[in-house]
PDB file of N, CA and C in Angstrom:
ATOM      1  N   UNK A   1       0.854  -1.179   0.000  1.00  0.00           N
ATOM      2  CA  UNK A   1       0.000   0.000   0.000  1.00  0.00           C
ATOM      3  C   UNK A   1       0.896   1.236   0.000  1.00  0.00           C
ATOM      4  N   UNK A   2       0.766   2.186  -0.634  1.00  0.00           N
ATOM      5  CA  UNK A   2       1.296   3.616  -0.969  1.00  0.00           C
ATOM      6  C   UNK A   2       0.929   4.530   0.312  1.00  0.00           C
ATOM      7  N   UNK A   3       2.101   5.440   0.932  1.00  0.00           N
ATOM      8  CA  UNK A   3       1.759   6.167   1.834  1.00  0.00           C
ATOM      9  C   UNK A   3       0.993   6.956   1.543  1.00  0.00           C
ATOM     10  N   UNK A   4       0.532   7.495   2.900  1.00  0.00           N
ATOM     11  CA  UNK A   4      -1.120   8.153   2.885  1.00  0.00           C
ATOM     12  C   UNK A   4      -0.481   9.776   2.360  1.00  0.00           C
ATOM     13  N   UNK A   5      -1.022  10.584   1.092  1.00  0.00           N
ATOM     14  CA  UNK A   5      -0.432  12.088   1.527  1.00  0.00           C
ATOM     15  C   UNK A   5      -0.979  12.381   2.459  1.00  0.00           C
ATOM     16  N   UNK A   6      -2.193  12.236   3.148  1.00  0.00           N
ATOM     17  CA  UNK A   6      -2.788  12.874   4.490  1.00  0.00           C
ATOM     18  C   UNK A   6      -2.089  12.403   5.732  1.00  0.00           C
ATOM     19  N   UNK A   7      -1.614  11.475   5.636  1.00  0.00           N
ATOM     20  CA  UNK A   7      -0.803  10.781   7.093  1.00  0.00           C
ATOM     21  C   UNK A   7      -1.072  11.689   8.214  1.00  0.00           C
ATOM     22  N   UNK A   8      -0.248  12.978   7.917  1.00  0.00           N
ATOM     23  CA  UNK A   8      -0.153  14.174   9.548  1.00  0.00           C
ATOM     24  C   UNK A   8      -1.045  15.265   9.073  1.00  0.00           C
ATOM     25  N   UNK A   9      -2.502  14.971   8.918  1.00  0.00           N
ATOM     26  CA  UNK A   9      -3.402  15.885   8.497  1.00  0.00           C
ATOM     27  C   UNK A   9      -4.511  15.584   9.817  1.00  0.00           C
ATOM     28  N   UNK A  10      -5.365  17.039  10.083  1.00  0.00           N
ATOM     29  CA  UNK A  10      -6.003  16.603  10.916  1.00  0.00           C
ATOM     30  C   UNK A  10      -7.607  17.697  10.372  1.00  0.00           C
ATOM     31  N   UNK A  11      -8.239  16.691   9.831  1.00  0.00           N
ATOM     32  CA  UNK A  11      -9.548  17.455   9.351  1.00  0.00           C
ATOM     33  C   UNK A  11     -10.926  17.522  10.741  1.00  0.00           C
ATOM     34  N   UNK A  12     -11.002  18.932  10.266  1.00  0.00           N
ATOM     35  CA  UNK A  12     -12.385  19.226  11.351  1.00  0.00           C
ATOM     36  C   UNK A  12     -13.276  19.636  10.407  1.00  0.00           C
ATOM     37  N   UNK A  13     -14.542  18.935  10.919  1.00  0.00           N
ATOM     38  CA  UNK A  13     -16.000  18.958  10.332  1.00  0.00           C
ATOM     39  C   UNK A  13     -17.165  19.453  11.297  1.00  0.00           C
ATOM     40  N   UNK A  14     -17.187  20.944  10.934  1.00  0.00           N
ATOM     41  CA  UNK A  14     -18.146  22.001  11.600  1.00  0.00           C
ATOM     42  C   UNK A  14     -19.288  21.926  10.966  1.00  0.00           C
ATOM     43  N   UNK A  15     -20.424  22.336  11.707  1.00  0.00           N
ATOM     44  CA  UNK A  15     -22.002  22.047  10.745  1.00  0.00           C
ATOM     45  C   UNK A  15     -22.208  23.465  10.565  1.00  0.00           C
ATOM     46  N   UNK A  16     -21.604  24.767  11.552  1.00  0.00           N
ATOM     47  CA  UNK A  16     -22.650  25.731  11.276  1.00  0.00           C
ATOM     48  C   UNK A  16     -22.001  26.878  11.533  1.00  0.00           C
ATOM     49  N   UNK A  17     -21.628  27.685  10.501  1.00  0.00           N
ATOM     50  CA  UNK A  17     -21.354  27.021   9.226  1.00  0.00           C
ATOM     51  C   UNK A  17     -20.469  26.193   8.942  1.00  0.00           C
ATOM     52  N   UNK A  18     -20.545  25.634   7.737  1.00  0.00           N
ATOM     53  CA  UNK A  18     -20.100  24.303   7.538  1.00  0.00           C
ATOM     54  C   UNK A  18     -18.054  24.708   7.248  1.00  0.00           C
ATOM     55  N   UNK A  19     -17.267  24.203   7.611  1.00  0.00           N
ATOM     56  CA  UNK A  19     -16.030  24.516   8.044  1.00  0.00           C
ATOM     57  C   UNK A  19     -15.189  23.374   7.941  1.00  0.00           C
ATOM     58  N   UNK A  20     -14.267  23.086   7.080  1.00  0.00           N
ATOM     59  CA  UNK A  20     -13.317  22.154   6.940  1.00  0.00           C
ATOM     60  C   UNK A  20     -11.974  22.803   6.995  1.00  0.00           C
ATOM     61  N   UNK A  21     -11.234  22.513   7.747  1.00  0.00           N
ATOM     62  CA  UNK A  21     -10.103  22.855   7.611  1.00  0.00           C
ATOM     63  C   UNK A  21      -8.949  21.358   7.914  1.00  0.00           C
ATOM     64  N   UNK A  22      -7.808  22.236   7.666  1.00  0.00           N
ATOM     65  CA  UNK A  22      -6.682  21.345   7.653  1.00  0.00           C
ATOM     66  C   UNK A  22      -5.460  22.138   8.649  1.00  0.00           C
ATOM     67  N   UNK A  23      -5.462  21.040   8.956  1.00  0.00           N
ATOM     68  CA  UNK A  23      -4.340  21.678  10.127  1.00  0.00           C
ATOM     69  C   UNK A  23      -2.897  21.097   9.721  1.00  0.00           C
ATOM     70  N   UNK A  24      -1.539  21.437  10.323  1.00  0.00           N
ATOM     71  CA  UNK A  24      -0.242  21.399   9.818  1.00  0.00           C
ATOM     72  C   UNK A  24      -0.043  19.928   9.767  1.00  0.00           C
ATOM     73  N   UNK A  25       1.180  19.376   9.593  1.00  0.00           N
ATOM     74  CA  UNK A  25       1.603  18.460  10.023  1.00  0.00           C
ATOM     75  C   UNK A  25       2.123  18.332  11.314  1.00  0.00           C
ATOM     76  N   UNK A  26       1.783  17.185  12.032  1.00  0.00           N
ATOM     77  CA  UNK A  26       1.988  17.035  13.250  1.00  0.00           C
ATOM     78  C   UNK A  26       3.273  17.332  13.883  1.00  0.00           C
ATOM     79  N   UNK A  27       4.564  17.269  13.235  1.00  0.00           N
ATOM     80  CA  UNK A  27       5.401  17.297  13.438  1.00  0.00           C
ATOM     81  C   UNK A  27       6.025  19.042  13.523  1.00  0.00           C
ATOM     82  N   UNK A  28       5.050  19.421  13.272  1.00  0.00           N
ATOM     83  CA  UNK A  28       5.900  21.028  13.578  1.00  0.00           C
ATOM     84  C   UNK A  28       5.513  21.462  14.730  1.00  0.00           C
ATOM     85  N   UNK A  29       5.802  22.290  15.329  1.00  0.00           N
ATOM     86  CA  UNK A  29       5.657  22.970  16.189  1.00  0.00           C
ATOM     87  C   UNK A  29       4.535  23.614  16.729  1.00  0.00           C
ATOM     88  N   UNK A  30       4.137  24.159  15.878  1.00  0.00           N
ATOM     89  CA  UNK A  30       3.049  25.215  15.613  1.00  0.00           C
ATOM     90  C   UNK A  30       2.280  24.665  14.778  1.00  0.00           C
ATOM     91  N   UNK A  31       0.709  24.617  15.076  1.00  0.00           N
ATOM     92  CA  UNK A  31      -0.150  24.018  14.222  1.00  0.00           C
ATOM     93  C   UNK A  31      -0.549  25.469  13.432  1.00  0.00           C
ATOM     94  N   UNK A  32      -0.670  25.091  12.141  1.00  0.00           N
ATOM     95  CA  UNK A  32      -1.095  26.275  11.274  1.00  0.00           C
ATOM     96  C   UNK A  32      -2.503  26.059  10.556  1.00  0.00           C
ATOM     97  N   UNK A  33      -3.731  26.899  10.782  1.00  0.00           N
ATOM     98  CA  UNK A  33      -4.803  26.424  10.333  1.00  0.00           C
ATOM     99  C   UNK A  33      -4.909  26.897   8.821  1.00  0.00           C
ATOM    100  N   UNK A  34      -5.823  26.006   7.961  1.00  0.00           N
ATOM    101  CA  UNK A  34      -5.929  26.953   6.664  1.00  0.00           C
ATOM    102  C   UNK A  34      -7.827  26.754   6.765  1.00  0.00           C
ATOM    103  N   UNK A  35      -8.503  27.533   6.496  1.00  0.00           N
ATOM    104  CA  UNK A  35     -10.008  27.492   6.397  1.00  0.00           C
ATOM    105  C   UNK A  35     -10.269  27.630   4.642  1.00  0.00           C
ATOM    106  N   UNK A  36     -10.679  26.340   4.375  1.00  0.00           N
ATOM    107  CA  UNK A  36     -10.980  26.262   3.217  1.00  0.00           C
ATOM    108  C   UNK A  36     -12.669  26.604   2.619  1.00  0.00           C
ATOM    109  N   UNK A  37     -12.509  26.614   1.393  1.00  0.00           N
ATOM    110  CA  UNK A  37     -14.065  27.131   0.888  1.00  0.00           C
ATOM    111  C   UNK A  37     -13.867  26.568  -0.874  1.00  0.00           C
ATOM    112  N   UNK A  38     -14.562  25.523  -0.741  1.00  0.00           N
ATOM    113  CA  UNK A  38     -15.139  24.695  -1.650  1.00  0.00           C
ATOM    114  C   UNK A  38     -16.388  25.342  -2.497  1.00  0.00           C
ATOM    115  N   UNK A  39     -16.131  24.961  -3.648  1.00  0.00           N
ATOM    116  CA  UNK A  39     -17.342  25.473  -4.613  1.00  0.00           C
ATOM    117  C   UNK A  39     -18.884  24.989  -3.820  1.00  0.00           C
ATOM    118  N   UNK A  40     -18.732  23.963  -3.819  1.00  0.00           N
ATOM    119  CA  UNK A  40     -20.046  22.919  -3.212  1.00  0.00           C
ATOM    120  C   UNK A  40     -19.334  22.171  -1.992  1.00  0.00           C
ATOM    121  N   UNK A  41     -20.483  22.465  -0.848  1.00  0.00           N
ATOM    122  CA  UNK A  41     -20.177  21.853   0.397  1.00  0.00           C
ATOM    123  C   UNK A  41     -21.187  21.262   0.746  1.00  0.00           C
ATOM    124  N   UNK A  42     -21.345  20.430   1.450  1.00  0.00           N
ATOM    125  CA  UNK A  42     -22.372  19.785   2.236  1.00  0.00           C
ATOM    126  C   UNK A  42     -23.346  20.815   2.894  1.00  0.00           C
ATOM    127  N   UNK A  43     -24.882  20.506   3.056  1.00  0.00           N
ATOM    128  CA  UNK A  43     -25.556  21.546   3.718  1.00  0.00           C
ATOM    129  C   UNK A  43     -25.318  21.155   5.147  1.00  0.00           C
ATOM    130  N   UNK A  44     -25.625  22.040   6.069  1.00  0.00           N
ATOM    131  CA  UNK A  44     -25.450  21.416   7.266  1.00  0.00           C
ATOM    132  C   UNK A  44     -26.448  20.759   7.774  1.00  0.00           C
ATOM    133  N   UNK A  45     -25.668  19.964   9.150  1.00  0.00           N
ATOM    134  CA  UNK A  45     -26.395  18.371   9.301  1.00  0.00           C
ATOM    135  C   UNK A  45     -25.972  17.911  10.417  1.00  0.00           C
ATOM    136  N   UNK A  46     -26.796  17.244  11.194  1.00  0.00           N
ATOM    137  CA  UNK A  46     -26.587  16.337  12.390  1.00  0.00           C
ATOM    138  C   UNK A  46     -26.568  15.029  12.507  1.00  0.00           C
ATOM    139  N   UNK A  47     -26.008  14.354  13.599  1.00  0.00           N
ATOM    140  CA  UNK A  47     -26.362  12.968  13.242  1.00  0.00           C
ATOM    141  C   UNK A  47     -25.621  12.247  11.922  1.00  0.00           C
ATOM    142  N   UNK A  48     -24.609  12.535  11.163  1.00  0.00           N
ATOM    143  CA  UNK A  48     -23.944  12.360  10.328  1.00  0.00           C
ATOM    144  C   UNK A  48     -23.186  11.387  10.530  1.00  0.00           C
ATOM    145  N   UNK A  49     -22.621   9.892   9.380  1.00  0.00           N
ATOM    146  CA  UNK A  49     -20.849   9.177   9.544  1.00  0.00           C
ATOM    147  C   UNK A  49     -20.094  10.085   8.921  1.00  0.00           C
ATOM    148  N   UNK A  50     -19.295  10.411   9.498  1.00  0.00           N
ATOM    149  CA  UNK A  50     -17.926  10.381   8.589  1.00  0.00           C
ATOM    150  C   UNK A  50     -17.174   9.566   9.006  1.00  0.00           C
ATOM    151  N   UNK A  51     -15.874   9.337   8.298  1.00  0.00           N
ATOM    152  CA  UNK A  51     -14.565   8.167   7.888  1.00  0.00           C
ATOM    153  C   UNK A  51     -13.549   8.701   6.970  1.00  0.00           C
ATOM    154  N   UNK A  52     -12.881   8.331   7.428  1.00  0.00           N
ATOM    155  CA  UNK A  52     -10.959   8.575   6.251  1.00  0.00           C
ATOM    156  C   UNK A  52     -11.095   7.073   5.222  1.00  0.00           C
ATOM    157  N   UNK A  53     -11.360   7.129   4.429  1.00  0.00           N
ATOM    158  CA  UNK A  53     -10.921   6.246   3.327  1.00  0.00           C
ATOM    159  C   UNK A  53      -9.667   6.394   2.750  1.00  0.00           C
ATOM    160  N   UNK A  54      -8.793   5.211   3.820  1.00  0.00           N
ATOM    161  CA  UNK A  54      -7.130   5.153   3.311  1.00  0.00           C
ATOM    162  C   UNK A  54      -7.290   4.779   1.935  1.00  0.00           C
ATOM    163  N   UNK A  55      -8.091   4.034   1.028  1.00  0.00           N
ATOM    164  CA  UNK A  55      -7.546   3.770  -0.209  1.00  0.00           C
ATOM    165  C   UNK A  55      -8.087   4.792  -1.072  1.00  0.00           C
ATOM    166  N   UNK A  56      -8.977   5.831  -1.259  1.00  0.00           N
ATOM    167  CA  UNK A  56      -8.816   6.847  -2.099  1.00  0.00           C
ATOM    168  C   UNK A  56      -8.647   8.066  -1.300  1.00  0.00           C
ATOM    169  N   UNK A  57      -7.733   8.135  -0.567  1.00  0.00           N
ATOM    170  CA  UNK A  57      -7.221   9.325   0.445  1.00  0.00           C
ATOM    171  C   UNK A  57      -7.995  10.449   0.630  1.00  0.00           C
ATOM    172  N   UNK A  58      -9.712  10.239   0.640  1.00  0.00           N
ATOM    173  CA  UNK A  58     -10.581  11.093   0.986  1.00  0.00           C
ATOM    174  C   UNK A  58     -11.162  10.991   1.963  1.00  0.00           C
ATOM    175  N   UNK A  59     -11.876  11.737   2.941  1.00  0.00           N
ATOM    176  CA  UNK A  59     -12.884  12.071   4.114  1.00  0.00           C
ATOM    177  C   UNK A  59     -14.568  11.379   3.672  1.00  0.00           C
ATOM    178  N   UNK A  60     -15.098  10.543   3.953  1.00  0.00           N
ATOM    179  CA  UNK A  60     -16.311  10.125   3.567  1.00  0.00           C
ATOM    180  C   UNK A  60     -17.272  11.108   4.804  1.00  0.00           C
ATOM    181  N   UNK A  61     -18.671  11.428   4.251  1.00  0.00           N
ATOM    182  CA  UNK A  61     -19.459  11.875   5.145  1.00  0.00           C
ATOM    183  C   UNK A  61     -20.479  11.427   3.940  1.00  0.00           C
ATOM    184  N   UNK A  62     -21.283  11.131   5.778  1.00  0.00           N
ATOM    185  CA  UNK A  62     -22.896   9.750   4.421  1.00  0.00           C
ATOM    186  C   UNK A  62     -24.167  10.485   5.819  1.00  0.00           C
ATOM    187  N   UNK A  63     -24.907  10.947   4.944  1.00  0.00           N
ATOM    188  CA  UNK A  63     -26.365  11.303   5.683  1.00  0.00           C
ATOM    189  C   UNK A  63     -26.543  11.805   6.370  1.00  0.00           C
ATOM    190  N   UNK A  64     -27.098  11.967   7.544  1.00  0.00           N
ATOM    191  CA  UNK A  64     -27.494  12.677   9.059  1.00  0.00           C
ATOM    192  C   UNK A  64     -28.958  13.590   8.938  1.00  0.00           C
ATOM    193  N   UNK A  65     -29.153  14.454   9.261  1.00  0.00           N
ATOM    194  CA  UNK A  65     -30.668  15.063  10.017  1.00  0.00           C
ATOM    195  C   UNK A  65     -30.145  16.532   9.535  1.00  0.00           C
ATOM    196  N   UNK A  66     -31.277  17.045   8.960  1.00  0.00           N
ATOM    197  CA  UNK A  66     -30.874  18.452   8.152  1.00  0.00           C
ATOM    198  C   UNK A  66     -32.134  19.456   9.468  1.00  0.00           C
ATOM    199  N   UNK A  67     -32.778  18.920   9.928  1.00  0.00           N
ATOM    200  CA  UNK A  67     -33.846  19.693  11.063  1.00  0.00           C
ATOM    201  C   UNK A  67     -35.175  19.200  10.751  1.00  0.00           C
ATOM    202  N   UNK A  68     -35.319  18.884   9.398  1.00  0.00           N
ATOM    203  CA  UNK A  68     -36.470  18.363   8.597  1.00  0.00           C
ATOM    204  C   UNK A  68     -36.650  17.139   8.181  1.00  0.00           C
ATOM    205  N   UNK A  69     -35.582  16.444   8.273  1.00  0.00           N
ATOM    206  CA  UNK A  69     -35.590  15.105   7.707  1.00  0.00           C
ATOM    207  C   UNK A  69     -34.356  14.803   7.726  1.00  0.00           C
ATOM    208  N   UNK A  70     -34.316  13.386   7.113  1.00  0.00           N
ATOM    209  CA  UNK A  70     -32.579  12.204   7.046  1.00  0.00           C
ATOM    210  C   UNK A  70     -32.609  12.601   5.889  1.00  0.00           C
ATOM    211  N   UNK A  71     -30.799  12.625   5.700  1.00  0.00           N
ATOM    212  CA  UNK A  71     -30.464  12.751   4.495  1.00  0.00           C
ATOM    213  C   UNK A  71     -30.073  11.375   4.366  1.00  0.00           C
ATOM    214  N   UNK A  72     -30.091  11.180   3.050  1.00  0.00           N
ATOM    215  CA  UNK A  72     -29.122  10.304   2.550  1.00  0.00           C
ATOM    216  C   UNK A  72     -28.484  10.340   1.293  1.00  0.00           C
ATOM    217  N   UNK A  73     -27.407  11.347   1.194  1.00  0.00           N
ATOM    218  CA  UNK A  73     -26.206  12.041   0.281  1.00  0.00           C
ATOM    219  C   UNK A  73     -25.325  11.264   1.094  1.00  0.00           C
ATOM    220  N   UNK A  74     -23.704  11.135   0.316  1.00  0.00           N
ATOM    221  CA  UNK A  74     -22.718  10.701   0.460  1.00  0.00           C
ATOM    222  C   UNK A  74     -21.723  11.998  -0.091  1.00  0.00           C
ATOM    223  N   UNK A  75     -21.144  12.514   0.319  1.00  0.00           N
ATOM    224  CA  UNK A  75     -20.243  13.300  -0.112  1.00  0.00           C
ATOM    225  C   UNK A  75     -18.253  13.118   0.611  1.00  0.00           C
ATOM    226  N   UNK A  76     -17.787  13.130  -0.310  1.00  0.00           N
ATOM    227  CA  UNK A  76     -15.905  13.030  -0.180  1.00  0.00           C
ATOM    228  C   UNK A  76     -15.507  14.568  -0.315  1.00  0.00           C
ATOM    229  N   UNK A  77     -14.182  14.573   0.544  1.00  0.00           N
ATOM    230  CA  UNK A  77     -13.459  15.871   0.708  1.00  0.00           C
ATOM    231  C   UNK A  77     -12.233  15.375  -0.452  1.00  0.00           C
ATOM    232  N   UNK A  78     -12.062  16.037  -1.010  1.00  0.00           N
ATOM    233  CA  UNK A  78     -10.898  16.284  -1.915  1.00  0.00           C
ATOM    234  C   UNK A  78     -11.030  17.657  -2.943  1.00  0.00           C
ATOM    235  N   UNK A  79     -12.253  18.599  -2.089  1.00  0.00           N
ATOM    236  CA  UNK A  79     -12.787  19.393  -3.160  1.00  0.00           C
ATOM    237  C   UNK A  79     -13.710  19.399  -2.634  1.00  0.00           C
ATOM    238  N   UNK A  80     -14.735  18.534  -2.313  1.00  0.00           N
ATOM    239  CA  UNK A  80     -16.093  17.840  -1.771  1.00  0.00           C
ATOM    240  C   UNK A  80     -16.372  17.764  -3.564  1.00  0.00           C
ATOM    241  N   UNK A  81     -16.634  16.129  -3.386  1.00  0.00           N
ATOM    242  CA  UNK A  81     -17.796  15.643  -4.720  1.00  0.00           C
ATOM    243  C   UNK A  81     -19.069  15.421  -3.766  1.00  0.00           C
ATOM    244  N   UNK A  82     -20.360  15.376  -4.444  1.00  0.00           N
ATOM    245  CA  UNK A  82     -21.591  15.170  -4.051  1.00  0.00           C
ATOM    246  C   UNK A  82     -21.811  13.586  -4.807  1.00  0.00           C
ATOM    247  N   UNK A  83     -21.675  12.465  -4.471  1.00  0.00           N
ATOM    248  CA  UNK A  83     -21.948  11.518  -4.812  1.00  0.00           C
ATOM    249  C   UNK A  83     -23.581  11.098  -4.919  1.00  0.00           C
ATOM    250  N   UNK A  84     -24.620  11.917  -4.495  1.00  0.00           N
ATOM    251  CA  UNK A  84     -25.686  11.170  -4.817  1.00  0.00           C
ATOM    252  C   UNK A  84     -26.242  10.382  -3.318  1.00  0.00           C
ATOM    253  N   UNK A  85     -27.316  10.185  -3.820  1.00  0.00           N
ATOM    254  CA  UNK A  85     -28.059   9.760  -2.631  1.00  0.00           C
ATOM    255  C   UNK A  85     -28.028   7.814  -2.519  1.00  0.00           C
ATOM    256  N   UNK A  86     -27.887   7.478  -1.735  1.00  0.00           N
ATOM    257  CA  UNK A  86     -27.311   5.932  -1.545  1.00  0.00           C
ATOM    258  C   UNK A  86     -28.699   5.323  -2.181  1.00  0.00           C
TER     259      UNK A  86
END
Protein backbone atom coordinates (compact mmCIF):
# COMPACT_ATOMS: atom_id res chain seq x y z
CA UNK A 1 0.00 0.00 0.00
CA UNK A 2 1.30 3.62 -0.97
CA UNK A 3 1.76 6.17 1.83
CA UNK A 4 -1.12 8.15 2.88
CA UNK A 5 -0.43 12.09 1.53
CA UNK A 6 -2.79 12.87 4.49
CA UNK A 7 -0.80 10.78 7.09
CA UNK A 8 -0.15 14.17 9.55
CA UNK A 9 -3.40 15.89 8.50
CA UNK A 10 -6.00 16.60 10.92
CA UNK A 11 -9.55 17.46 9.35
CA UNK A 12 -12.38 19.23 11.35
CA UNK A 13 -16.00 18.96 10.33
CA UNK A 14 -18.15 22.00 11.60
CA UNK A 15 -22.00 22.05 10.74
CA UNK A 16 -22.65 25.73 11.28
CA UNK A 17 -21.35 27.02 9.23
CA UNK A 18 -20.10 24.30 7.54
CA UNK A 19 -16.03 24.52 8.04
CA UNK A 20 -13.32 22.15 6.94
CA UNK A 21 -10.10 22.86 7.61
CA UNK A 22 -6.68 21.34 7.65
CA UNK A 23 -4.34 21.68 10.13
CA UNK A 24 -0.24 21.40 9.82
CA UNK A 25 1.60 18.46 10.02
CA UNK A 26 1.99 17.03 13.25
CA UNK A 27 5.40 17.30 13.44
CA UNK A 28 5.90 21.03 13.58
CA UNK A 29 5.66 22.97 16.19
CA UNK A 30 3.05 25.22 15.61
CA UNK A 31 -0.15 24.02 14.22
CA UNK A 32 -1.10 26.27 11.27
CA UNK A 33 -4.80 26.42 10.33
CA UNK A 34 -5.93 26.95 6.66
CA UNK A 35 -10.01 27.49 6.40
CA UNK A 36 -10.98 26.26 3.22
CA UNK A 37 -14.07 27.13 0.89
CA UNK A 38 -15.14 24.69 -1.65
CA UNK A 39 -17.34 25.47 -4.61
CA UNK A 40 -20.05 22.92 -3.21
CA UNK A 41 -20.18 21.85 0.40
CA UNK A 42 -22.37 19.79 2.24
CA UNK A 43 -25.56 21.55 3.72
CA UNK A 44 -25.45 21.42 7.27
CA UNK A 45 -26.39 18.37 9.30
CA UNK A 46 -26.59 16.34 12.39
CA UNK A 47 -26.36 12.97 13.24
CA UNK A 48 -23.94 12.36 10.33
CA UNK A 49 -20.85 9.18 9.54
CA UNK A 50 -17.93 10.38 8.59
CA UNK A 51 -14.57 8.17 7.89
CA UNK A 52 -10.96 8.57 6.25
CA UNK A 53 -10.92 6.25 3.33
CA UNK A 54 -7.13 5.15 3.31
CA UNK A 55 -7.55 3.77 -0.21
CA UNK A 56 -8.82 6.85 -2.10
CA UNK A 57 -7.22 9.33 0.45
CA UNK A 58 -10.58 11.09 0.99
CA UNK A 59 -12.88 12.07 4.11
CA UNK A 60 -16.31 10.13 3.57
CA UNK A 61 -19.46 11.87 5.14
CA UNK A 62 -22.90 9.75 4.42
CA UNK A 63 -26.36 11.30 5.68
CA UNK A 64 -27.49 12.68 9.06
CA UNK A 65 -30.67 15.06 10.02
CA UNK A 66 -30.87 18.45 8.15
CA UNK A 67 -33.85 19.69 11.06
CA UNK A 68 -36.47 18.36 8.60
CA UNK A 69 -35.59 15.10 7.71
CA UNK A 70 -32.58 12.20 7.05
CA UNK A 71 -30.46 12.75 4.49
CA UNK A 72 -29.12 10.30 2.55
CA UNK A 73 -26.21 12.04 0.28
CA UNK A 74 -22.72 10.70 0.46
CA UNK A 75 -20.24 13.30 -0.11
CA UNK A 76 -15.91 13.03 -0.18
CA UNK A 77 -13.46 15.87 0.71
CA UNK A 78 -10.90 16.28 -1.91
CA UNK A 79 -12.79 19.39 -3.16
CA UNK A 80 -16.09 17.84 -1.77
CA UNK A 81 -17.80 15.64 -4.72
CA UNK A 82 -21.59 15.17 -4.05
CA UNK A 83 -21.95 11.52 -4.81
CA UNK A 84 -25.69 11.17 -4.82
CA UNK A 85 -28.06 9.76 -2.63
CA UNK A 86 -27.31 5.93 -1.54
Amino acid sequence: MKPSRLRYFLFVFSFLPILLAVAAPAAQAAIDWKQLFPIASPPARSYLAMAYDIASEKVVVFGGFDGRGYLRDTWTFDGWDDLGQS
